[in-house]
PDB file of N, CA and C in Angstrom:
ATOM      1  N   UNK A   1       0.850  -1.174   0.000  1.00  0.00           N
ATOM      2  CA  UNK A   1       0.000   0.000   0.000  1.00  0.00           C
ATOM      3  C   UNK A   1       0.895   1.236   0.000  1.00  0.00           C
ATOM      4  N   UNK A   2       0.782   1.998  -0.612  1.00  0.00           N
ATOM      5  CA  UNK A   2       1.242   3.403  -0.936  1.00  0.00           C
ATOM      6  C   UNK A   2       0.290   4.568  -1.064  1.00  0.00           C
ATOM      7  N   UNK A   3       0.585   5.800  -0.625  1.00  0.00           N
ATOM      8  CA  UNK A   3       0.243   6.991  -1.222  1.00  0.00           C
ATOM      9  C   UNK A   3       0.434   7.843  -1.801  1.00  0.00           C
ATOM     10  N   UNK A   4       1.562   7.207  -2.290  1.00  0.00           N
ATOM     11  CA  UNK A   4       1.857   8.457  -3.299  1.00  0.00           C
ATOM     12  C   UNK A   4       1.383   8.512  -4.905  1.00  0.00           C
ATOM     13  N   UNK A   5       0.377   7.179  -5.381  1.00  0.00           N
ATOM     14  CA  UNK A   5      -0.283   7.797  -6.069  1.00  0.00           C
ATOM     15  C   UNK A   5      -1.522   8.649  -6.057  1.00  0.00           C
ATOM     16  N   UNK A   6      -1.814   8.411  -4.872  1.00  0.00           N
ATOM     17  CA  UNK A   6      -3.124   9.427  -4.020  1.00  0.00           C
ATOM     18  C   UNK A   6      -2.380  11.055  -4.237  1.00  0.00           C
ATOM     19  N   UNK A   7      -0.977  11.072  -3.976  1.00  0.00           N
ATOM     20  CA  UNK A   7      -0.945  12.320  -3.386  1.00  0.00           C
ATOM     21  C   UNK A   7      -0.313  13.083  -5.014  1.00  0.00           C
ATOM     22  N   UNK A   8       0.165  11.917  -6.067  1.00  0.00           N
ATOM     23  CA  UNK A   8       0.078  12.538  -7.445  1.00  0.00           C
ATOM     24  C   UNK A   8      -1.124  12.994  -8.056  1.00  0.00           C
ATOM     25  N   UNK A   9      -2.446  12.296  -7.800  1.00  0.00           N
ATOM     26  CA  UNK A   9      -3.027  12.412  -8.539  1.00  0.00           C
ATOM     27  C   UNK A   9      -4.373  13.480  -7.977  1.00  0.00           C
ATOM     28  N   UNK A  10      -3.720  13.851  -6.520  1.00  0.00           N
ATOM     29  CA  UNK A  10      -4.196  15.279  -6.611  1.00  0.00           C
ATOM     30  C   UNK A  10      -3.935  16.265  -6.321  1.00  0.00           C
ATOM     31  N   UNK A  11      -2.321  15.858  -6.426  1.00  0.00           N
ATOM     32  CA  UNK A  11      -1.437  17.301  -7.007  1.00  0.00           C
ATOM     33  C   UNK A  11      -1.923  17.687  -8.387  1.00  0.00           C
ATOM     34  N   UNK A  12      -1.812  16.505  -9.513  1.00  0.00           N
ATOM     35  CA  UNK A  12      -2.207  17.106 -11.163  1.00  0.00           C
ATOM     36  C   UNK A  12      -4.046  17.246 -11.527  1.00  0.00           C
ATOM     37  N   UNK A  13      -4.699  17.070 -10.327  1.00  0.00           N
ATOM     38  CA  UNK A  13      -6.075  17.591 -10.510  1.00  0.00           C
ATOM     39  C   UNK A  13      -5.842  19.259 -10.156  1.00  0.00           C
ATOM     40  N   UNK A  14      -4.963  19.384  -9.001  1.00  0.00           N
ATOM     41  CA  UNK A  14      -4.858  21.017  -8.511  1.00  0.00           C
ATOM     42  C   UNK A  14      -4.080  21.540  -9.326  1.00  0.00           C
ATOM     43  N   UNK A  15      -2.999  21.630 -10.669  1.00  0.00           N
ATOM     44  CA  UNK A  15      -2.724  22.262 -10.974  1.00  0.00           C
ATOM     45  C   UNK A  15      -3.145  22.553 -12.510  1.00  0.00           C
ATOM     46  N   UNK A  16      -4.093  21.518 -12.601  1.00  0.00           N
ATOM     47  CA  UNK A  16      -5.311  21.083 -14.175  1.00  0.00           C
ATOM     48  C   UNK A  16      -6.290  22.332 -13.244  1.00  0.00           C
ATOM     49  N   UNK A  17      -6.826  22.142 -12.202  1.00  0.00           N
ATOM     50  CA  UNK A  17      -8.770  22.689 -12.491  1.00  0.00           C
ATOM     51  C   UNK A  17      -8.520  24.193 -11.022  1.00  0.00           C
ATOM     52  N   UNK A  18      -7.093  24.280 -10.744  1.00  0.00           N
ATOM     53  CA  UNK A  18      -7.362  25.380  -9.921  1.00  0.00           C
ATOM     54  C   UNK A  18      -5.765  26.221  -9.906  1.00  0.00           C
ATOM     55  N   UNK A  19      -6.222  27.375  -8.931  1.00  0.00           N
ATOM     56  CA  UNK A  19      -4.784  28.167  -9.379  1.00  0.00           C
ATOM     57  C   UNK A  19      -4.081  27.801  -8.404  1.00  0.00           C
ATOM     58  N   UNK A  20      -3.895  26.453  -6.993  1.00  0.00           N
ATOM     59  CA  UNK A  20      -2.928  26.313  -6.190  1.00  0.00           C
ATOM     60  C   UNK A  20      -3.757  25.646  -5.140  1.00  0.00           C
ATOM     61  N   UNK A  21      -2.989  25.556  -4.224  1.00  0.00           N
ATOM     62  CA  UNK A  21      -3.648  24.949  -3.450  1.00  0.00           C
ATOM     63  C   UNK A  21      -3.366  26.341  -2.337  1.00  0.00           C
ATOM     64  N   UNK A  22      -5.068  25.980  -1.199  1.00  0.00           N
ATOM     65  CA  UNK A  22      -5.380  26.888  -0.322  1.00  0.00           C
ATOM     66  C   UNK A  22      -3.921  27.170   0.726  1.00  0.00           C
ATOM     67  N   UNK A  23      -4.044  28.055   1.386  1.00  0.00           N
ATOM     68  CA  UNK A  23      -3.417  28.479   2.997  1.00  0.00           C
ATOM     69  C   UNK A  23      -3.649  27.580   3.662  1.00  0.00           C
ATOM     70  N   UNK A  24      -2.547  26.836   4.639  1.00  0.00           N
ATOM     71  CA  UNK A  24      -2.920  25.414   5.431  1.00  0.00           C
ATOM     72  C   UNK A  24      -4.293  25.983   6.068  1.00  0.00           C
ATOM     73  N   UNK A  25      -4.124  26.962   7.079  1.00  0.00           N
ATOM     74  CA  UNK A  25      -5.126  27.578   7.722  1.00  0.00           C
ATOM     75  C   UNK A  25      -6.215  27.258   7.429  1.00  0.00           C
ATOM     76  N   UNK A  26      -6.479  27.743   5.330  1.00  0.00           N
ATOM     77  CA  UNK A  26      -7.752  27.978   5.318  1.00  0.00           C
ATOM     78  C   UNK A  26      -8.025  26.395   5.115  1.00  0.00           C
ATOM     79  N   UNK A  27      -7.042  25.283   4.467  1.00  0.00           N
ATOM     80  CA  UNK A  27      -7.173  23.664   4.527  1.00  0.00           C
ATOM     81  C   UNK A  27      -7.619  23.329   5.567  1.00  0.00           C
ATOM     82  N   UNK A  28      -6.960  23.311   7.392  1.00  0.00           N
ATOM     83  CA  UNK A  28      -7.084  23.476   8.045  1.00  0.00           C
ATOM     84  C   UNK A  28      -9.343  24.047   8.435  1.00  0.00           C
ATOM     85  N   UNK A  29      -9.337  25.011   7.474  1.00  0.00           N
ATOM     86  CA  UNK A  29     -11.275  24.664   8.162  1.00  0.00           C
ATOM     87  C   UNK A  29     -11.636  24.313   7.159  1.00  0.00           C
ATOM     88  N   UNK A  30     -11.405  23.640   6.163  1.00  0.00           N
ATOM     89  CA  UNK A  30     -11.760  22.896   5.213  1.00  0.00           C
ATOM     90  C   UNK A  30     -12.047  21.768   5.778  1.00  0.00           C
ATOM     91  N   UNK A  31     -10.853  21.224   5.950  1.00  0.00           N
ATOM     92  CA  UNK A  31     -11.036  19.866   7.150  1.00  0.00           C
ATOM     93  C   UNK A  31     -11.952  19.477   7.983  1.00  0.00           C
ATOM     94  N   UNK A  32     -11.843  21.011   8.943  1.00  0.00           N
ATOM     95  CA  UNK A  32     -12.923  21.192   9.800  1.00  0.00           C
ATOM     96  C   UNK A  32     -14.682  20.790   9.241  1.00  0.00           C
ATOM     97  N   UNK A  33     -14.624  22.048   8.393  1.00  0.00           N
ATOM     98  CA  UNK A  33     -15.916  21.675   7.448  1.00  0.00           C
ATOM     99  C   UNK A  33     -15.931  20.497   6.903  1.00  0.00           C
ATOM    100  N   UNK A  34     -15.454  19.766   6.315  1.00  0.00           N
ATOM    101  CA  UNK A  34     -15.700  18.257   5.693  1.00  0.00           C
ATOM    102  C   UNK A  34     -16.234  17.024   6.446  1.00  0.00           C
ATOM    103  N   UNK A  35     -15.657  17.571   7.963  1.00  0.00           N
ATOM    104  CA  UNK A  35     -15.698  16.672   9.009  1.00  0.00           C
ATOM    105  C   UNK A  35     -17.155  17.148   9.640  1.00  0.00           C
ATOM    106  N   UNK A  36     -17.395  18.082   9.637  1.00  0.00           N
ATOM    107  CA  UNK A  36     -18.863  18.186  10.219  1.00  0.00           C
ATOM    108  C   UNK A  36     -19.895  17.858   9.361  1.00  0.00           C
ATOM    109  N   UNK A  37     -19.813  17.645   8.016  1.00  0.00           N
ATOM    110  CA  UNK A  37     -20.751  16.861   6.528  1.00  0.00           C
ATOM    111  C   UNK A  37     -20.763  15.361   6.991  1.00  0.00           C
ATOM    112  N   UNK A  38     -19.406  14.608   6.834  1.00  0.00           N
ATOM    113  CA  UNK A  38     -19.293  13.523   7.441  1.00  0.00           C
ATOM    114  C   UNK A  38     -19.883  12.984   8.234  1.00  0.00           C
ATOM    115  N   UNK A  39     -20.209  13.644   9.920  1.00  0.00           N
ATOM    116  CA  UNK A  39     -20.501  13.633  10.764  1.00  0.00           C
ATOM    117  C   UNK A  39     -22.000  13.759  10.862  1.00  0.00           C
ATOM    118  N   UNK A  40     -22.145  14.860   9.811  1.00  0.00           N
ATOM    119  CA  UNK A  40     -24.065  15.072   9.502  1.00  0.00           C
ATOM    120  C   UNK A  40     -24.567  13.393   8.828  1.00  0.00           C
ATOM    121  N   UNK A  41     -23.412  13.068   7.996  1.00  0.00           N
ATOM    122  CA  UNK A  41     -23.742  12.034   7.281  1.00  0.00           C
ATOM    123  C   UNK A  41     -24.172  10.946   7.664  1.00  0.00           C
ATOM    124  N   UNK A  42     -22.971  10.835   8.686  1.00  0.00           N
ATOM    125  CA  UNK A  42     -23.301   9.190   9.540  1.00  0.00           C
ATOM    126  C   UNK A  42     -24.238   9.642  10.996  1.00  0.00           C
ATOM    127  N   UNK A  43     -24.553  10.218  11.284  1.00  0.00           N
ATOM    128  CA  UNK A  43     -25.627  11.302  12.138  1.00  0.00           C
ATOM    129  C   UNK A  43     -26.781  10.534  11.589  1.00  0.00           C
ATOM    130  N   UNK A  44     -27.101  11.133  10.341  1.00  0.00           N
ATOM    131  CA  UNK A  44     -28.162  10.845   9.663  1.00  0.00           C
ATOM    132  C   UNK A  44     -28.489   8.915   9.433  1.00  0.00           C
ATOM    133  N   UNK A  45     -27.231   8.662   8.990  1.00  0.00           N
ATOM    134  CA  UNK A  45     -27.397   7.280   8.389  1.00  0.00           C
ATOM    135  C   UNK A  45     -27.301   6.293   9.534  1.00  0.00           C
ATOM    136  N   UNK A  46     -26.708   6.014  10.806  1.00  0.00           N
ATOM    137  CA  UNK A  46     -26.712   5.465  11.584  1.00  0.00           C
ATOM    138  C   UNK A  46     -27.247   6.277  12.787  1.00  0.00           C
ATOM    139  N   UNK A  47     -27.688   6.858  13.215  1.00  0.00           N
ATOM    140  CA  UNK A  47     -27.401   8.058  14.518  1.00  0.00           C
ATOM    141  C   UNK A  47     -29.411   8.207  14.412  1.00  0.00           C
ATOM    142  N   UNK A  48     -29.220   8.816  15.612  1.00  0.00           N
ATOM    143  CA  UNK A  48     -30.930   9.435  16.053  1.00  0.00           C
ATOM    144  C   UNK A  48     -31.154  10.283  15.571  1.00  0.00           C
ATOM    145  N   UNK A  49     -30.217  11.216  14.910  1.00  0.00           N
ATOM    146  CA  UNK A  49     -30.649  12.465  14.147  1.00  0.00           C
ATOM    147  C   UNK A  49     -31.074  12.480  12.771  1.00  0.00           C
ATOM    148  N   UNK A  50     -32.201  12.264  12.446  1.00  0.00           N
ATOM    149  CA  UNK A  50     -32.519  12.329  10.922  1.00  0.00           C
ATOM    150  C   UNK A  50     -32.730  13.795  10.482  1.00  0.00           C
ATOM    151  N   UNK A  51     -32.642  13.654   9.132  1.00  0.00           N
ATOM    152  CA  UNK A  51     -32.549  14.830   7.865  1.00  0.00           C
ATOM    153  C   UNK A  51     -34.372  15.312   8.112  1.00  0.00           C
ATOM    154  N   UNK A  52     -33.727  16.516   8.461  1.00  0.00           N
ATOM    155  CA  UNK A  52     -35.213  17.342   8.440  1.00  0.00           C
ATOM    156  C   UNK A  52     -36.129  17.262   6.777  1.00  0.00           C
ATOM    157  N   UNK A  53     -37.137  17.764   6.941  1.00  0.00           N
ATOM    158  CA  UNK A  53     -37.801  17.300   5.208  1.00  0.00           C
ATOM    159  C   UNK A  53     -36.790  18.424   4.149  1.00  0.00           C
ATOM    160  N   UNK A  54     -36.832  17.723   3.724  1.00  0.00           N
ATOM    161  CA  UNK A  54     -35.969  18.075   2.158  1.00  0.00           C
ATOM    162  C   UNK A  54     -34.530  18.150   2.422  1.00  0.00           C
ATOM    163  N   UNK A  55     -34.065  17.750   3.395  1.00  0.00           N
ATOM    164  CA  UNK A  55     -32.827  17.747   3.616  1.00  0.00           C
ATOM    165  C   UNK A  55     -32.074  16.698   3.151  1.00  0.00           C
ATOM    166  N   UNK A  56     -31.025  17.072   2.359  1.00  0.00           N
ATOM    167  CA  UNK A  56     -29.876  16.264   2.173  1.00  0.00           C
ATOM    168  C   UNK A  56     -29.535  15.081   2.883  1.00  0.00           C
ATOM    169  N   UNK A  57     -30.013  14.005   2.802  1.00  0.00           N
ATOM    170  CA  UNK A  57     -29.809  13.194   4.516  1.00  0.00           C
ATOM    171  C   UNK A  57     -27.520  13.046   3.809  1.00  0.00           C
ATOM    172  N   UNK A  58     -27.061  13.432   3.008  1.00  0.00           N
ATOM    173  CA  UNK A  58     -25.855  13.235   2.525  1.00  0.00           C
ATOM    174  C   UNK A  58     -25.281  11.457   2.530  1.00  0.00           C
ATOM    175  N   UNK A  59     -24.129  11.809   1.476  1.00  0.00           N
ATOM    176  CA  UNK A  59     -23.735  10.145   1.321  1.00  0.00           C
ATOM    177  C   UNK A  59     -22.043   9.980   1.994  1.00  0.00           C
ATOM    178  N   UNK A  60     -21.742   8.944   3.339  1.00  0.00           N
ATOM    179  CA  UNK A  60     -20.822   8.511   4.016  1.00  0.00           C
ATOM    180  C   UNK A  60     -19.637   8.899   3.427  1.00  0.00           C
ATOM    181  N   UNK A  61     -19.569   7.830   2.249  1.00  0.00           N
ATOM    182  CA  UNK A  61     -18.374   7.425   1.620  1.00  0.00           C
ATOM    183  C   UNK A  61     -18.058   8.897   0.663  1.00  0.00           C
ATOM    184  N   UNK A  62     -18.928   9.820   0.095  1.00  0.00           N
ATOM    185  CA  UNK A  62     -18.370  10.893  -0.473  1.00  0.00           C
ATOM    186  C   UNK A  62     -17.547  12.195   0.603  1.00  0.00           C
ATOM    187  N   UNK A  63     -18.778  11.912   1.605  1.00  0.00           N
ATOM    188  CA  UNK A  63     -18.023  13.291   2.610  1.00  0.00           C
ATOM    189  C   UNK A  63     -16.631  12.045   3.262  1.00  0.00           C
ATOM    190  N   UNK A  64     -16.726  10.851   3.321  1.00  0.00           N
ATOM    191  CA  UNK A  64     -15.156  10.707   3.859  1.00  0.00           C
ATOM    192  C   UNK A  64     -13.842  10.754   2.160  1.00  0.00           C
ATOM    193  N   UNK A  65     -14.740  10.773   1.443  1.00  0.00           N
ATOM    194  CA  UNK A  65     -13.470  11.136   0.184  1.00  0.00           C
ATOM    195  C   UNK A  65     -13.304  12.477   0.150  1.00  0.00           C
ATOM    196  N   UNK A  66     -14.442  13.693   0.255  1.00  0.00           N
ATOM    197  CA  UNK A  66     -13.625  14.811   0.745  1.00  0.00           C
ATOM    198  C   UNK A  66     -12.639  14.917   1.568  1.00  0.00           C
ATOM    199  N   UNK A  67     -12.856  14.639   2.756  1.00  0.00           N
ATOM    200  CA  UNK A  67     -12.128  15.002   3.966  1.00  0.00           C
ATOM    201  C   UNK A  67     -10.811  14.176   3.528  1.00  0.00           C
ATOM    202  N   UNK A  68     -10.496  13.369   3.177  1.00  0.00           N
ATOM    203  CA  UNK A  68      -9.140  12.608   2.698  1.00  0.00           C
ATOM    204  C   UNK A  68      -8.898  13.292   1.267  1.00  0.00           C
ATOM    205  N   UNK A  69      -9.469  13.867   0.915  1.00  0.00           N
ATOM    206  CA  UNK A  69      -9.230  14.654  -0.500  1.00  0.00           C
ATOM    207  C   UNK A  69      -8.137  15.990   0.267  1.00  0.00           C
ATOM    208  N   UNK A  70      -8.863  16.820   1.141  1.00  0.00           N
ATOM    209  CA  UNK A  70      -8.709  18.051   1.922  1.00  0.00           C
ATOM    210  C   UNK A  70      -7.304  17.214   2.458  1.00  0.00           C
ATOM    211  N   UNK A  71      -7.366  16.193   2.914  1.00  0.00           N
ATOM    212  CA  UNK A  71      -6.512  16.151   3.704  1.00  0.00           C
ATOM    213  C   UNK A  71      -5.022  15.766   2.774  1.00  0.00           C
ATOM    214  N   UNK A  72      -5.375  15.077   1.472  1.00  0.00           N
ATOM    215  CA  UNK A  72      -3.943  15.164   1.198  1.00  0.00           C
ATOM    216  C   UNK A  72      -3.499  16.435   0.534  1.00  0.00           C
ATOM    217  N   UNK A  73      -4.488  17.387   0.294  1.00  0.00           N
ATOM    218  CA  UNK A  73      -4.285  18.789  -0.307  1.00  0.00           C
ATOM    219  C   UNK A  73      -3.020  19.714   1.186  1.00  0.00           C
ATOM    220  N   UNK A  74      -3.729  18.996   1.843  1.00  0.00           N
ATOM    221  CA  UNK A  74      -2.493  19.944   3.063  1.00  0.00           C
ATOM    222  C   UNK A  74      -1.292  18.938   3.299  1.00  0.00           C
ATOM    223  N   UNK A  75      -1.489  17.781   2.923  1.00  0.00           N
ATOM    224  CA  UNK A  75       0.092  17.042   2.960  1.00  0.00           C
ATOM    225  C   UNK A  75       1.128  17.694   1.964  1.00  0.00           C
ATOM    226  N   UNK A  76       0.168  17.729   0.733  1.00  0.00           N
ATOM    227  CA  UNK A  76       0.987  18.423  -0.288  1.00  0.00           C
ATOM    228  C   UNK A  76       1.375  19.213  -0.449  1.00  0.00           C
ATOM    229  N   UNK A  77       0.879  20.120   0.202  1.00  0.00           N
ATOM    230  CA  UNK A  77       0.912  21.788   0.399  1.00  0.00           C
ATOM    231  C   UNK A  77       2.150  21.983   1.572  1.00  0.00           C
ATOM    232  N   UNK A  78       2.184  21.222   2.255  1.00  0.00           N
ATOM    233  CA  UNK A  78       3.359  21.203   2.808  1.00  0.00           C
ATOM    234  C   UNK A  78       4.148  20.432   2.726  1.00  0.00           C
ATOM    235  N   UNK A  79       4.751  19.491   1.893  1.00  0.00           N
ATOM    236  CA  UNK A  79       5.815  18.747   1.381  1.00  0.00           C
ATOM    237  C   UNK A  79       5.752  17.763   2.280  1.00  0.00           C
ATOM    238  N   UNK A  80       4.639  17.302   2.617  1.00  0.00           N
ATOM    239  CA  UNK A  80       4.392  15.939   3.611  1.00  0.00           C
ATOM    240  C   UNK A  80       4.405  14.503   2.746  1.00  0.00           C
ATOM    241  N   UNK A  81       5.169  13.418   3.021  1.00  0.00           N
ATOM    242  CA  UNK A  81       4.926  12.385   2.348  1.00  0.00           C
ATOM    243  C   UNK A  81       4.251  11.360   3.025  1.00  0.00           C
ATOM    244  N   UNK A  82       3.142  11.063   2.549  1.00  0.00           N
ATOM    245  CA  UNK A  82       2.865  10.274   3.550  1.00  0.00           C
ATOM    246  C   UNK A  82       2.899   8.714   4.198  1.00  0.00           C
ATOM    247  N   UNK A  83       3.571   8.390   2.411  1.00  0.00           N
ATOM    248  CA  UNK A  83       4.261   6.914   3.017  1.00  0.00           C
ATOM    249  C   UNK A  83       5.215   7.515   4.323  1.00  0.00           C
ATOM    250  N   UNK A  84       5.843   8.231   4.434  1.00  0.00           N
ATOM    251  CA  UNK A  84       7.051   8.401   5.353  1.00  0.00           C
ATOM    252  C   UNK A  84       6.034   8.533   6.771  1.00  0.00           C
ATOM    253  N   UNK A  85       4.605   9.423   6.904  1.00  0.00           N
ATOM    254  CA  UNK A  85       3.965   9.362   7.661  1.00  0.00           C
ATOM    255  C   UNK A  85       3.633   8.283   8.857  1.00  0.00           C
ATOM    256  N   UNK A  86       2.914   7.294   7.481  1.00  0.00           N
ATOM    257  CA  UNK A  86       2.722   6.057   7.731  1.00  0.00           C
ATOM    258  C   UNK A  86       3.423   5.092   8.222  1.00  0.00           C
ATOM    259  N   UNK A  87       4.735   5.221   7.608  1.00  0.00           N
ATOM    260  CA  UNK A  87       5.416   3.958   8.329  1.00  0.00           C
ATOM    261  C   UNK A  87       5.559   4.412   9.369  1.00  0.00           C
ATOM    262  N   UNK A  88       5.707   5.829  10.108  1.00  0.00           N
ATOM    263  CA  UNK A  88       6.258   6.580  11.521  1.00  0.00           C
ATOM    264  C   UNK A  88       5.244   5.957  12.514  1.00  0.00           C
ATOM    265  N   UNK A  89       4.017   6.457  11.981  1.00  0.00           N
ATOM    266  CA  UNK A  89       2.714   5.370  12.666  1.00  0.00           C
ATOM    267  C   UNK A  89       2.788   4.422  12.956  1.00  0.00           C
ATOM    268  N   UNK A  90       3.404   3.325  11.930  1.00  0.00           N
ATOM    269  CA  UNK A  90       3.395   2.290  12.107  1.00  0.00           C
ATOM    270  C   UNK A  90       4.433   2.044  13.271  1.00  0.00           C
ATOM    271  N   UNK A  91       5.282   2.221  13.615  1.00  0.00           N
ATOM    272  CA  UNK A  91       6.044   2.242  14.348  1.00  0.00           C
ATOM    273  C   UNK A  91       5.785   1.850  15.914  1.00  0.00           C
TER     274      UNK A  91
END
């Protein structure tokens, strides 16, 4: 298992469909925000809180591919590798 084709292939989506990647900061409440969709998500889908009428009840697996989207946008953004991450974890 590797990530560094994860973390190629959305480096060359960010420099195809945008002008850079954000300020960690503003990545940083990106994150934030992705994680509270997520959270609405499985809220909704497992949890006591259901989707008010017409509400989005949202889908799991997309808000957790954002938030891992967001999240390798700030690995990259700061020259993070994250096989090197990973194995540290592993550790």
């Amino acid at each position: 298992m590797t990530f560094k084709p994860m973390q190629s292939d959305v480096d060359e989506w960010i420099r195809n469909y945008t002008s850079g990647y954000f300020e960690p900061l503003m990545m940083m409440a990106r994150l934030t925000e992705e994680l509270g969709e997520l959270s609405r998500a499985v809220s909704h889908r497992i949890g006591t809180k259901r989707p008010k009428p017409g509400e989005d009840a949202g889908n799991v697996g997309d808000e957790l591919g954002d938030l891992i989207f967001v999240a390798v946008c700030l690995a990259n953004s700061l020259g993070i590798d994250l096989d090197d991450s990973w194995v540290t974890l592993k550790k």
